[in-house]
Protein backbone atom coordinates (compact mmCIF):
# COMPACT_ATOMS: atom_id res chain seq x y z
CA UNK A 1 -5.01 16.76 -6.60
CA UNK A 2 -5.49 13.58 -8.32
CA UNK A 3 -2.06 12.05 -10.25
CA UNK A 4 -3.32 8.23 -11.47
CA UNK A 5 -4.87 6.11 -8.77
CA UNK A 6 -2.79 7.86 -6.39
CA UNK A 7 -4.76 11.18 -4.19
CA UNK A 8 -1.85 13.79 -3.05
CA UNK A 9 -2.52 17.35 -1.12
CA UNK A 10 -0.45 20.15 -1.63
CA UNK A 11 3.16 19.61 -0.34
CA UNK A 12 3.34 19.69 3.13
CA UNK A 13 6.93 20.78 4.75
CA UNK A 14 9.10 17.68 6.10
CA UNK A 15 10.87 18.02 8.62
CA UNK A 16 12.76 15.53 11.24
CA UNK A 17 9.43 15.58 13.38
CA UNK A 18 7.23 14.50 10.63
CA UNK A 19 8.44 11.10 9.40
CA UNK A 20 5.48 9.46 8.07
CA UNK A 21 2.93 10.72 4.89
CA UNK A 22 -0.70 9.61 4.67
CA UNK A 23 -2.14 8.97 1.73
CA UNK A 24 -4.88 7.17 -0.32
CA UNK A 25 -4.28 4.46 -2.78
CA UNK A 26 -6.12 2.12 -5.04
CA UNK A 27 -6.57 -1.01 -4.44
CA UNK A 28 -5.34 -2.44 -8.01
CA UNK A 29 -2.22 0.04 -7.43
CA UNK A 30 -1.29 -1.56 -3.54
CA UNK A 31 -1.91 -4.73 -5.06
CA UNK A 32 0.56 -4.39 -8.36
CA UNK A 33 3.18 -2.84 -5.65
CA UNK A 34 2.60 -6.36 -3.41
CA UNK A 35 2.79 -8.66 -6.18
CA UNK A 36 5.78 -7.07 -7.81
CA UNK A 37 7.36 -7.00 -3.92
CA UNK A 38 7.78 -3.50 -3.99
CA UNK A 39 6.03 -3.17 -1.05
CA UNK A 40 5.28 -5.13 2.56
CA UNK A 41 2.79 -4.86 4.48
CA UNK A 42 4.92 -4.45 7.57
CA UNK A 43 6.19 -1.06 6.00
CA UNK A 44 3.02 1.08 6.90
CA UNK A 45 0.02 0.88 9.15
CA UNK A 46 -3.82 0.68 8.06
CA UNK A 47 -6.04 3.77 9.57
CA UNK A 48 -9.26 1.52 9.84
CA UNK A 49 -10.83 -1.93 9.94
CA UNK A 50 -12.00 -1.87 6.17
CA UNK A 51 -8.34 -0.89 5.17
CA UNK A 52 -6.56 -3.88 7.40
CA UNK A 53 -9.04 -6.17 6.13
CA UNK A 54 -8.58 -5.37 2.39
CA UNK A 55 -4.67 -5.48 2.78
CA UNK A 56 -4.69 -8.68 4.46
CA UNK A 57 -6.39 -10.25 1.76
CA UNK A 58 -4.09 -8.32 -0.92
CA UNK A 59 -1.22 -9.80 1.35
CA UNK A 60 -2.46 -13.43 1.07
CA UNK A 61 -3.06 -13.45 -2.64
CA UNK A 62 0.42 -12.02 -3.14
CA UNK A 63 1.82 -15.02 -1.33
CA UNK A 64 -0.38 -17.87 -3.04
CA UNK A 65 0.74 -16.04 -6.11
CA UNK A 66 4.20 -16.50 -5.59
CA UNK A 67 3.69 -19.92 -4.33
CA UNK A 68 2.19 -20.60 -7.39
CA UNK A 69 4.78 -18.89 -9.47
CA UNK A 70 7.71 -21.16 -7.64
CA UNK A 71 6.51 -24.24 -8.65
């Protein structure tokens, strides 16, 4: 099921075992939630190369951005 940019699957049951979701984002979505500092990098973990890569460079134009913004 598609809701926006945002993949979901049906509801799965959580319990105190499962802790942690997976999901699929877009990239203009991750990066509004970075820029607006809704979200940090630290907060989740990337599932493959391609994924690290692109959120390390989301992370480093967030910063510049705010760098930017401060002066």
């Amino acid at each position: 099921m598609v809701h926006g940019n945002i993949v979901t699957h049906p509801p799965a049951e959580i319990t105190p075992k499962r802790r942690t979701v997976q999901i699929e984002i877009s990239v203009d979505s991750l990066e509004r939630l970075f820029l607006n500092g809704q979200l940090c990098a630290a907060e989740f973990s990337c599932l493959d190369v391609e994924s690290k890569q692109a959120v390390q460079k989301l992370c480093l134009n967030a910063c510049v951005h705010r760098l930017q913004k401060a002066q």
